[in-house]
C-alpha atoms as a PDB file:
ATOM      1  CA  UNK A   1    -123.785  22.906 -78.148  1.00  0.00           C
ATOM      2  CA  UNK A   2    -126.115  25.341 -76.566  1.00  0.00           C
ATOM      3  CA  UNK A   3    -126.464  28.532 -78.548  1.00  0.00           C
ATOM      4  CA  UNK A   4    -129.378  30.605 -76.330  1.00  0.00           C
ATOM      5  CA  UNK A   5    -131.217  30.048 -73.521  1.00  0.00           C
ATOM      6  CA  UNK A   6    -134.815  31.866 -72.651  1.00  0.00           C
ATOM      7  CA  UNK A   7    -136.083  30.907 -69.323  1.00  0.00           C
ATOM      8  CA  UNK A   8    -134.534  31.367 -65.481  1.00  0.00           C
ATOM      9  CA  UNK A   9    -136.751  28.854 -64.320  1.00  0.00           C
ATOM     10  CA  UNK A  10    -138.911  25.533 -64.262  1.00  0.00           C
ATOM     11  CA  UNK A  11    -142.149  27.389 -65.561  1.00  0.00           C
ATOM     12  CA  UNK A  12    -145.067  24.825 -63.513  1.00  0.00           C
ATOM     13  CA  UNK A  13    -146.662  25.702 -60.510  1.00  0.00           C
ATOM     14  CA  UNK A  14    -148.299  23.970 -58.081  1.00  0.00           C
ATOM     15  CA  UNK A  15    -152.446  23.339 -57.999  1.00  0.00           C
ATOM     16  CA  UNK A  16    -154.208  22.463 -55.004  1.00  0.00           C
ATOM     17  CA  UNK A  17    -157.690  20.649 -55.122  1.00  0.00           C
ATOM     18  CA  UNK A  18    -157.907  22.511 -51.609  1.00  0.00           C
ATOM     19  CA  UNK A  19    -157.769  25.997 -50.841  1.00  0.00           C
ATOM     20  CA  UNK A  20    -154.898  26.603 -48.449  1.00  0.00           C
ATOM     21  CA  UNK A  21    -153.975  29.553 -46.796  1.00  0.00           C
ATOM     22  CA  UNK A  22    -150.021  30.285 -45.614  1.00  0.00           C
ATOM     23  CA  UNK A  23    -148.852  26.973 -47.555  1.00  0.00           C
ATOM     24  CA  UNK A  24    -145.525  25.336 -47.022  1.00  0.00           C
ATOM     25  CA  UNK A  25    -144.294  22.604 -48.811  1.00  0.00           C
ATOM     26  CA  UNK A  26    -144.964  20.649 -45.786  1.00  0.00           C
ATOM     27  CA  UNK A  27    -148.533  20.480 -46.207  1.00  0.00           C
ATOM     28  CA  UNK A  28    -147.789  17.668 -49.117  1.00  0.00           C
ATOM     29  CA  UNK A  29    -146.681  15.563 -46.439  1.00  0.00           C
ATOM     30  CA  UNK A  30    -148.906  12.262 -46.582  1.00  0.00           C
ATOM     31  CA  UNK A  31    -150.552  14.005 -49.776  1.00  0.00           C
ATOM     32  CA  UNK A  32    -151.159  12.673 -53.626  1.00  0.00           C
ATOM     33  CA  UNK A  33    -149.427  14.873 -56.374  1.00  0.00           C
ATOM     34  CA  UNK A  34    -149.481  14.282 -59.960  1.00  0.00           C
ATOM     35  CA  UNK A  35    -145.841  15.468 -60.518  1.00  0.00           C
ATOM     36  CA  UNK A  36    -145.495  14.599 -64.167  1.00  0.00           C
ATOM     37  CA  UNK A  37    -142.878  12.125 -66.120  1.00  0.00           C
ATOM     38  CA  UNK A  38    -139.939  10.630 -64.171  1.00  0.00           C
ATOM     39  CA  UNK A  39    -136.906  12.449 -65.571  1.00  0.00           C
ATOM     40  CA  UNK A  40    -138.707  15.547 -66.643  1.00  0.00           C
ATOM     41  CA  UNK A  41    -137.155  18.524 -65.562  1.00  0.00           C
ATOM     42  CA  UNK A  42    -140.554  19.863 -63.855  1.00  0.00           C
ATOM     43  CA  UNK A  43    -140.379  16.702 -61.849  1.00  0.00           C
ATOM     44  CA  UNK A  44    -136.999  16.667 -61.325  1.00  0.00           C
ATOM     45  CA  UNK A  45    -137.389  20.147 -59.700  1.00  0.00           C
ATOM     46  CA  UNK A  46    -140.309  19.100 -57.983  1.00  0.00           C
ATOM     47  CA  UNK A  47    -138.580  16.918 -55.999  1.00  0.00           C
ATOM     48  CA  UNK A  48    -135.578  18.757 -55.462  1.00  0.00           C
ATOM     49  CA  UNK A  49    -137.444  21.770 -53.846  1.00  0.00           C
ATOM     50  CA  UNK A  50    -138.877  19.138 -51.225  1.00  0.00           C
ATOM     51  CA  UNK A  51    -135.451  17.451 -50.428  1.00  0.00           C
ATOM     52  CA  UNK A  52    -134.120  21.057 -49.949  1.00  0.00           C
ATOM     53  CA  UNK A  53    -136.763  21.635 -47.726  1.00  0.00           C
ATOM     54  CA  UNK A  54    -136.572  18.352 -45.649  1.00  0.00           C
ATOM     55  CA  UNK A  55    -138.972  16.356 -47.289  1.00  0.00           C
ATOM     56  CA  UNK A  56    -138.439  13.136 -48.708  1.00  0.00           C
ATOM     57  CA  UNK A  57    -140.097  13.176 -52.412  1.00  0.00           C
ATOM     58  CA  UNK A  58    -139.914   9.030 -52.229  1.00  0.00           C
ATOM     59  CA  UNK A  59    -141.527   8.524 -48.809  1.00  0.00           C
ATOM     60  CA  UNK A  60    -143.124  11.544 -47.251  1.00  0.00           C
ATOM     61  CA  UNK A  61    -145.493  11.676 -49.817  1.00  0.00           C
ATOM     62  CA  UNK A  62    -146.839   9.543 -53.208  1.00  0.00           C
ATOM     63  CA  UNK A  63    -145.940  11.653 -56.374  1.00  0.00           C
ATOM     64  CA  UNK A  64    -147.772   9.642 -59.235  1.00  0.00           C
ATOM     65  CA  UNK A  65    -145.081   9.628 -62.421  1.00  0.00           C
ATOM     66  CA  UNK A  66    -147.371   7.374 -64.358  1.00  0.00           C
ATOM     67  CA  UNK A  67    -150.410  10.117 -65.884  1.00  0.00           C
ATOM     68  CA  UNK A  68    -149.216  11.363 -69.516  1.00  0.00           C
ATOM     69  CA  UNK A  69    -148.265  15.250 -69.630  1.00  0.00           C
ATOM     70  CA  UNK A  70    -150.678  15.796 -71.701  1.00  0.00           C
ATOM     71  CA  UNK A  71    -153.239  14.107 -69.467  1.00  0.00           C
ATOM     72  CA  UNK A  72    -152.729  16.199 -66.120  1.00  0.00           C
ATOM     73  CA  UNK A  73    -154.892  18.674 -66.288  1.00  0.00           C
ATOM     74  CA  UNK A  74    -157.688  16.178 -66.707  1.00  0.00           C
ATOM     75  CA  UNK A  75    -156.657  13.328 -64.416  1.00  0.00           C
ATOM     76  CA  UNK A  76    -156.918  16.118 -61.364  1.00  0.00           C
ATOM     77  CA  UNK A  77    -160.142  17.827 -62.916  1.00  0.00           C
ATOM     78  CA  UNK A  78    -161.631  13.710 -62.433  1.00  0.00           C
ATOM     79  CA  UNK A  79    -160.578  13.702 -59.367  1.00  0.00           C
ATOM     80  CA  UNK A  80    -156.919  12.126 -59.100  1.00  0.00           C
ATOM     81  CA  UNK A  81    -154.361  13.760 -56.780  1.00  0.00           C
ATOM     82  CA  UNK A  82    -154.516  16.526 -54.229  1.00  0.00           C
ATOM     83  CA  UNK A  83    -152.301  18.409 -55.609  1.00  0.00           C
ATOM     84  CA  UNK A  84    -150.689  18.632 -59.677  1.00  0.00           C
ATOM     85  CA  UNK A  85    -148.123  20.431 -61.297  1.00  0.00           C
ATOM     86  CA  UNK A  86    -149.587  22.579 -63.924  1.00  0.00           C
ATOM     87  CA  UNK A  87    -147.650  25.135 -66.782  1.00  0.00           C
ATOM     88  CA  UNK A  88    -149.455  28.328 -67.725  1.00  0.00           C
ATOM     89  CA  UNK A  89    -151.834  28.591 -68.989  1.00  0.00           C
ATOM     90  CA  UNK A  90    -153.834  25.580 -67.683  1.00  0.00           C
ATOM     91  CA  UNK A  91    -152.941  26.374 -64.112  1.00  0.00           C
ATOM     92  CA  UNK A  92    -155.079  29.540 -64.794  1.00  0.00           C
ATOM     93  CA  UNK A  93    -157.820  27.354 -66.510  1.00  0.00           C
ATOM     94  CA  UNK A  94    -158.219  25.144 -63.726  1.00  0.00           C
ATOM     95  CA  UNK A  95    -158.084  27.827 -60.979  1.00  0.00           C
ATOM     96  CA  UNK A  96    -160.900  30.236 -62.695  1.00  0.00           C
ATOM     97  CA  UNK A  97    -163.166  26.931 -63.618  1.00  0.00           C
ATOM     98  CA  UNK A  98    -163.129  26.266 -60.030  1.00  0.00           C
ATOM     99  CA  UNK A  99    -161.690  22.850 -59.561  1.00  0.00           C
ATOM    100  CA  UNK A 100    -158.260  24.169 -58.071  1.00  0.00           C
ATOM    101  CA  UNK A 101    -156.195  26.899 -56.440  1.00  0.00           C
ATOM    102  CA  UNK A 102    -152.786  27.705 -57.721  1.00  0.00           C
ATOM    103  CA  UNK A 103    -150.423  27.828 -54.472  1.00  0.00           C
ATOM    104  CA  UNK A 104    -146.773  27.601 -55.422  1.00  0.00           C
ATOM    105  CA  UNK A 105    -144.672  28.122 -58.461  1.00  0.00           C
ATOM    106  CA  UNK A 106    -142.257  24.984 -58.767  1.00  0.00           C
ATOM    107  CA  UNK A 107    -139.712  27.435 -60.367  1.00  0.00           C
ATOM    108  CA  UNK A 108    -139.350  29.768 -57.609  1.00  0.00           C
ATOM    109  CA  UNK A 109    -139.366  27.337 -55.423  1.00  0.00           C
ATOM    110  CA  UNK A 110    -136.574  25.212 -57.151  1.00  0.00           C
ATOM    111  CA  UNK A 111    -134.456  28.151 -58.128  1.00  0.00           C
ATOM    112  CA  UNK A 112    -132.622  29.488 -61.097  1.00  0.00           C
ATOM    113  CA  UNK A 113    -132.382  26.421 -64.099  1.00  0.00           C
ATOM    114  CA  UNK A 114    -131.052  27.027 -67.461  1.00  0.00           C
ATOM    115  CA  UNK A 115    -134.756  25.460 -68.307  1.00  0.00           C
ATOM    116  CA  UNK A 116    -135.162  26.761 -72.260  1.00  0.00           C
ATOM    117  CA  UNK A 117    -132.522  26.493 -74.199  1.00  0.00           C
ATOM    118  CA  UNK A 118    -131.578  26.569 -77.583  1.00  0.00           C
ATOM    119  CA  UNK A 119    -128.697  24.134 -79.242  1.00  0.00           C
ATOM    120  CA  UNK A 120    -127.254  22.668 -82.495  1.00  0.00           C
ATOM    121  CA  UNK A 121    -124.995  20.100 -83.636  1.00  0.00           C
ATOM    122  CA  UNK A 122    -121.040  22.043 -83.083  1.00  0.00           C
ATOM    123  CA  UNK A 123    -120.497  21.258 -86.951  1.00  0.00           C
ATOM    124  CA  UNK A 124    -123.518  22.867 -88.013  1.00  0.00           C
ATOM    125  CA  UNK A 125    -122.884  26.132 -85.847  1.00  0.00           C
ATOM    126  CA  UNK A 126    -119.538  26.491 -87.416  1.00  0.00           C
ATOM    127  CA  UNK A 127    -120.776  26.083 -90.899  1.00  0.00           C
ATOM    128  CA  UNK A 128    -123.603  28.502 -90.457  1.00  0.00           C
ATOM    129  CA  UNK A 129    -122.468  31.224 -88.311  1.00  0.00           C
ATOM    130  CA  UNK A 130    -124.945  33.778 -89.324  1.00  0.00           C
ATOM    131  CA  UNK A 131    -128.040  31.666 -89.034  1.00  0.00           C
ATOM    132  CA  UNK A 132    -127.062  30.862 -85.615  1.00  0.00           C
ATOM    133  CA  UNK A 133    -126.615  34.551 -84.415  1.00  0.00           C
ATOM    134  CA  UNK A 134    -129.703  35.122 -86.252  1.00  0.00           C
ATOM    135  CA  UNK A 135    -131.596  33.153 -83.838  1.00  0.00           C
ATOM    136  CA  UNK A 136    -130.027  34.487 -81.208  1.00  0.00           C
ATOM    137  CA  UNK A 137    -131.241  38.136 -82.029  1.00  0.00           C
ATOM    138  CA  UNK A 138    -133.956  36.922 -82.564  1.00  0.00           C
ATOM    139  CA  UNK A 139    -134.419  35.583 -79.281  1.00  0.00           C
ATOM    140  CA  UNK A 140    -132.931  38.269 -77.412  1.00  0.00           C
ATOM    141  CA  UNK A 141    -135.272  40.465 -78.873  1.00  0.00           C
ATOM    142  CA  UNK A 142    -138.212  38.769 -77.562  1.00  0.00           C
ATOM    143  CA  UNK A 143    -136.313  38.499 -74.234  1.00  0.00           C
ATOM    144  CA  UNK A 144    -135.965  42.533 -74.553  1.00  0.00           C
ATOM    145  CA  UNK A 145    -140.227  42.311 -75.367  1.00  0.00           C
ATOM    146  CA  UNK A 146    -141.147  40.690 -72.433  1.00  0.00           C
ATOM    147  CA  UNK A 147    -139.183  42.428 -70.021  1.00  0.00           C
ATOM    148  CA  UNK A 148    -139.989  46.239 -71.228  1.00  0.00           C
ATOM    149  CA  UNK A 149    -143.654  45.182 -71.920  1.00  0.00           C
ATOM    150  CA  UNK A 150    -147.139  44.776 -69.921  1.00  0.00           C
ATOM    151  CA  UNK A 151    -148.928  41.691 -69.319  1.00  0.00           C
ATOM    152  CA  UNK A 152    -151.949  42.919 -71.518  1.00  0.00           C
ATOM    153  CA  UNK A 153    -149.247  44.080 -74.315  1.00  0.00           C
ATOM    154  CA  UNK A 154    -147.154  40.468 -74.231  1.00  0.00           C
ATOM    155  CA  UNK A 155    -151.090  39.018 -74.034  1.00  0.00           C
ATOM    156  CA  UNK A 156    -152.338  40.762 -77.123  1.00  0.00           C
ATOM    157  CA  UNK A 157    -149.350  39.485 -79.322  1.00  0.00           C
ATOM    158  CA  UNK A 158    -149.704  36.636 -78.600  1.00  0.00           C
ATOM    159  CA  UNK A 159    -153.415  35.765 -78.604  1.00  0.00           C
ATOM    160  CA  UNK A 160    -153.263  33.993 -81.689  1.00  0.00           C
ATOM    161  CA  UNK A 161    -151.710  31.208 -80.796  1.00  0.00           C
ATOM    162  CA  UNK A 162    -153.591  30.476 -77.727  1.00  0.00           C
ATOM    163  CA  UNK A 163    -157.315  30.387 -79.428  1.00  0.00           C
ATOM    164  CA  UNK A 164    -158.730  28.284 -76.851  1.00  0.00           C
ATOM    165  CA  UNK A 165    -157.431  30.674 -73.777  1.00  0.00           C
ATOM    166  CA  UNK A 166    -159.299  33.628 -73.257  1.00  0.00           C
ATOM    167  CA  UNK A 167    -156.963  37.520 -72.752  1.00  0.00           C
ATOM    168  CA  UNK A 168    -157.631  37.795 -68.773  1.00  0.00           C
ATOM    169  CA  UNK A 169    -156.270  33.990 -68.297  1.00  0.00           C
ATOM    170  CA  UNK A 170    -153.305  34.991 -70.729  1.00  0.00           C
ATOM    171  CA  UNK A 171    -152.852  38.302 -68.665  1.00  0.00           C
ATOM    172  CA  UNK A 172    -152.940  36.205 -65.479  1.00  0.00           C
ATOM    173  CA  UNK A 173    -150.402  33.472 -66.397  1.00  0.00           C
ATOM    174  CA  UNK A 174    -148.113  36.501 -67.954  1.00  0.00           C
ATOM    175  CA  UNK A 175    -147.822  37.735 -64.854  1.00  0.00           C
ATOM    176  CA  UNK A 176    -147.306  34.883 -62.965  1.00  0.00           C
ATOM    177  CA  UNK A 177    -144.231  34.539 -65.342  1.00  0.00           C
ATOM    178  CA  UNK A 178    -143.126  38.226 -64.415  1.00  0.00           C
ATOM    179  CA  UNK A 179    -143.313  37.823 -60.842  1.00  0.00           C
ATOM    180  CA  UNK A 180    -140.906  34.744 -60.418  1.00  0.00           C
ATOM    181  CA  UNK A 181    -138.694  36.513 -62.981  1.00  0.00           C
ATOM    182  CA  UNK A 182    -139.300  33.191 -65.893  1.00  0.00           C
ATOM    183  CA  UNK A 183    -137.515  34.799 -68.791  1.00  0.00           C
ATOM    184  CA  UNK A 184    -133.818  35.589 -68.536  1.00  0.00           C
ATOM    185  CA  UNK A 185    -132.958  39.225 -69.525  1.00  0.00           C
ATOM    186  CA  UNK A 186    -130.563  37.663 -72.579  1.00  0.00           C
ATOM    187  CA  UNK A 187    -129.506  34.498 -73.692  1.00  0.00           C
ATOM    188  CA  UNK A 188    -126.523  34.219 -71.764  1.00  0.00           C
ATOM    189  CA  UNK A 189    -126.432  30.565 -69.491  1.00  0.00           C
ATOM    190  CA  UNK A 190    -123.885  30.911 -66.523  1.00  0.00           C
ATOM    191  CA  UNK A 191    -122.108  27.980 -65.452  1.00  0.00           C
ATOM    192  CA  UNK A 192    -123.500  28.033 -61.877  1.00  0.00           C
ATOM    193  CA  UNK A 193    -127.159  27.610 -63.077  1.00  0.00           C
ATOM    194  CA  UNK A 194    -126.076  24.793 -65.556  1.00  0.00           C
ATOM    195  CA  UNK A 195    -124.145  23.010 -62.665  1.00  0.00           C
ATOM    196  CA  UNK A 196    -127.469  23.537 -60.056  1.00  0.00           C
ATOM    197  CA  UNK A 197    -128.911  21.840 -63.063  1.00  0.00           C
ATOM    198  CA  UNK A 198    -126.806  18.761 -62.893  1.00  0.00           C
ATOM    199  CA  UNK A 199    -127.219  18.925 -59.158  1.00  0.00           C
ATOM    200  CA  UNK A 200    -130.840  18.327 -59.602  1.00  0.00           C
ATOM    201  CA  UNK A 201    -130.363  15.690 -61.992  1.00  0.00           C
ATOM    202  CA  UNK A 202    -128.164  14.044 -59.772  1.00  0.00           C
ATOM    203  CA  UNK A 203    -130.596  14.114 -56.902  1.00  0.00           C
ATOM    204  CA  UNK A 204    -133.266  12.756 -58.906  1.00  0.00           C
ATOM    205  CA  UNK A 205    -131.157   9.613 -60.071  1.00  0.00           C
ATOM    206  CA  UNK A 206    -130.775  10.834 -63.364  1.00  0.00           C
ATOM    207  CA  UNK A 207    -126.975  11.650 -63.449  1.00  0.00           C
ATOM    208  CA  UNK A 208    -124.032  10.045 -62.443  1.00  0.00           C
ATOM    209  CA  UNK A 209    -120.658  12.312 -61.310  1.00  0.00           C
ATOM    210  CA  UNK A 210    -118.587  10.201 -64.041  1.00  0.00           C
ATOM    211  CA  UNK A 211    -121.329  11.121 -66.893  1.00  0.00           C
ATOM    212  CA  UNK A 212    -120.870  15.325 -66.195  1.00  0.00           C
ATOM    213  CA  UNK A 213    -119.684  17.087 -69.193  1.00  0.00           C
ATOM    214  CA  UNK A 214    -118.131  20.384 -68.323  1.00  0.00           C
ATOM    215  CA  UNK A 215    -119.759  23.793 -69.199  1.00  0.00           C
ATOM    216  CA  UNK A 216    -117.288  24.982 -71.886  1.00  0.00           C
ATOM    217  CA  UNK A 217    -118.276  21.177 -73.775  1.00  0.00           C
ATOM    218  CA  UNK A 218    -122.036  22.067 -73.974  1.00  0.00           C
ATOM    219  CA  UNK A 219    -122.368  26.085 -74.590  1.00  0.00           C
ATOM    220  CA  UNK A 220    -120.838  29.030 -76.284  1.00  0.00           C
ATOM    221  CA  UNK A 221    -119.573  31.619 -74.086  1.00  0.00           C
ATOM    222  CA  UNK A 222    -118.522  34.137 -75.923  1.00  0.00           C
END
């Protein structure tokens, strides 16, 4: 069952190879996007945002499921794709070493997603109460950090594990984060954002009506 959840939304945003000014979604129409693995949630979203908006994810455009995650970020440096789906902070990396312009957050754009979340086996939440609201102090407490704190403040705790990102591209992507409201202000997941979950999964193929499981099955609500 889920125990805590962290983030509001799918955390990617979109890179263009192209600088465009007052973009839409419909200037990926006939385009080349590197939308990540087929099932993911960023994809998932991806494609959900475009259906919403009139676009057809399968034939308007060719979104190429086959590059690794991992591998992204340097397919569209090479060359592959118009356009990529990047998380923080490697959108940031790719728009200050000039090979892209960041253009779109998939998250805002695809809406509120119970996107990180926490769970456990229900047998081992019952047998260890305590640790379980442990972690979720814990996590509410970091929830409390990043919404009473500044970009440079959340940057400079964090530093140390990003070595290889430098404190203006961790101030940047922070705030990014801020501004389409990312983290949820506790750990409480409401039903409507886990059933506009399953309404993306559906879209995408990925669920069937007769494989739901109802809200009160999967998290605690109290």
């Amino acid at each position: 069952m889920t125990f805590a959840g962290l983030t509001n939304k799918d955390g990617s945003f979109l890179v263009s190879r192209e600088k465009i000014d007052n973009f839409t979604l419909k200037d990926l129409i006939g385009k080349n996007v590197i939308g990540g693995r087929q099932g993911g949630m960023p994809e998932m979203t991806f494609e959900m945002s475009l259906r919403e908006n009139g676009i057809n994810p399968k034939t308007d455009l060719n979104i190429d499921t086959s590059i690794a995650f991992a591998a992204m970020q340097g397919a569209f440096i090479g060359g592959t794709g118009d356009f990529v789906t990047l998380f923080e902070p490697n959108a940031t990396q790719v728009e200050n070493s000039g090979f892209g312009y960041v253009i779109a957050s998939v998250g805002e754009l695809g809406g509120n997603v119970p996107y990180t979340a926490y769970n456990a086996r229900k047998s081992y939440i019952e047998k260890n109460p305590k640790i379980i609201e442990g972690f979720q102090r814990a996590i509410n407490k970091g929830l409390e950090y990043v919404n009473t704190h500044s970009a440079e403040e959340i940057a400079t705790s964090i530093m140390s594990y990003f070595p290889d990102t430098s404190k203006n591209d961790l101030i940047s992507a922070i705030n990014r984060y801020k501004k389409i409201n990312a983290w949820k202000e506790n750990i409480k997941i409401s039903e409507q954002d886990y059933t506009r979950l399953e309404e993306i999964m559906k879209a995408s193929g990925e669920l069937k009506d007769e494989e739901r499981v109802s809200y009160d099955k999967l998290f605690i609500t109290d």
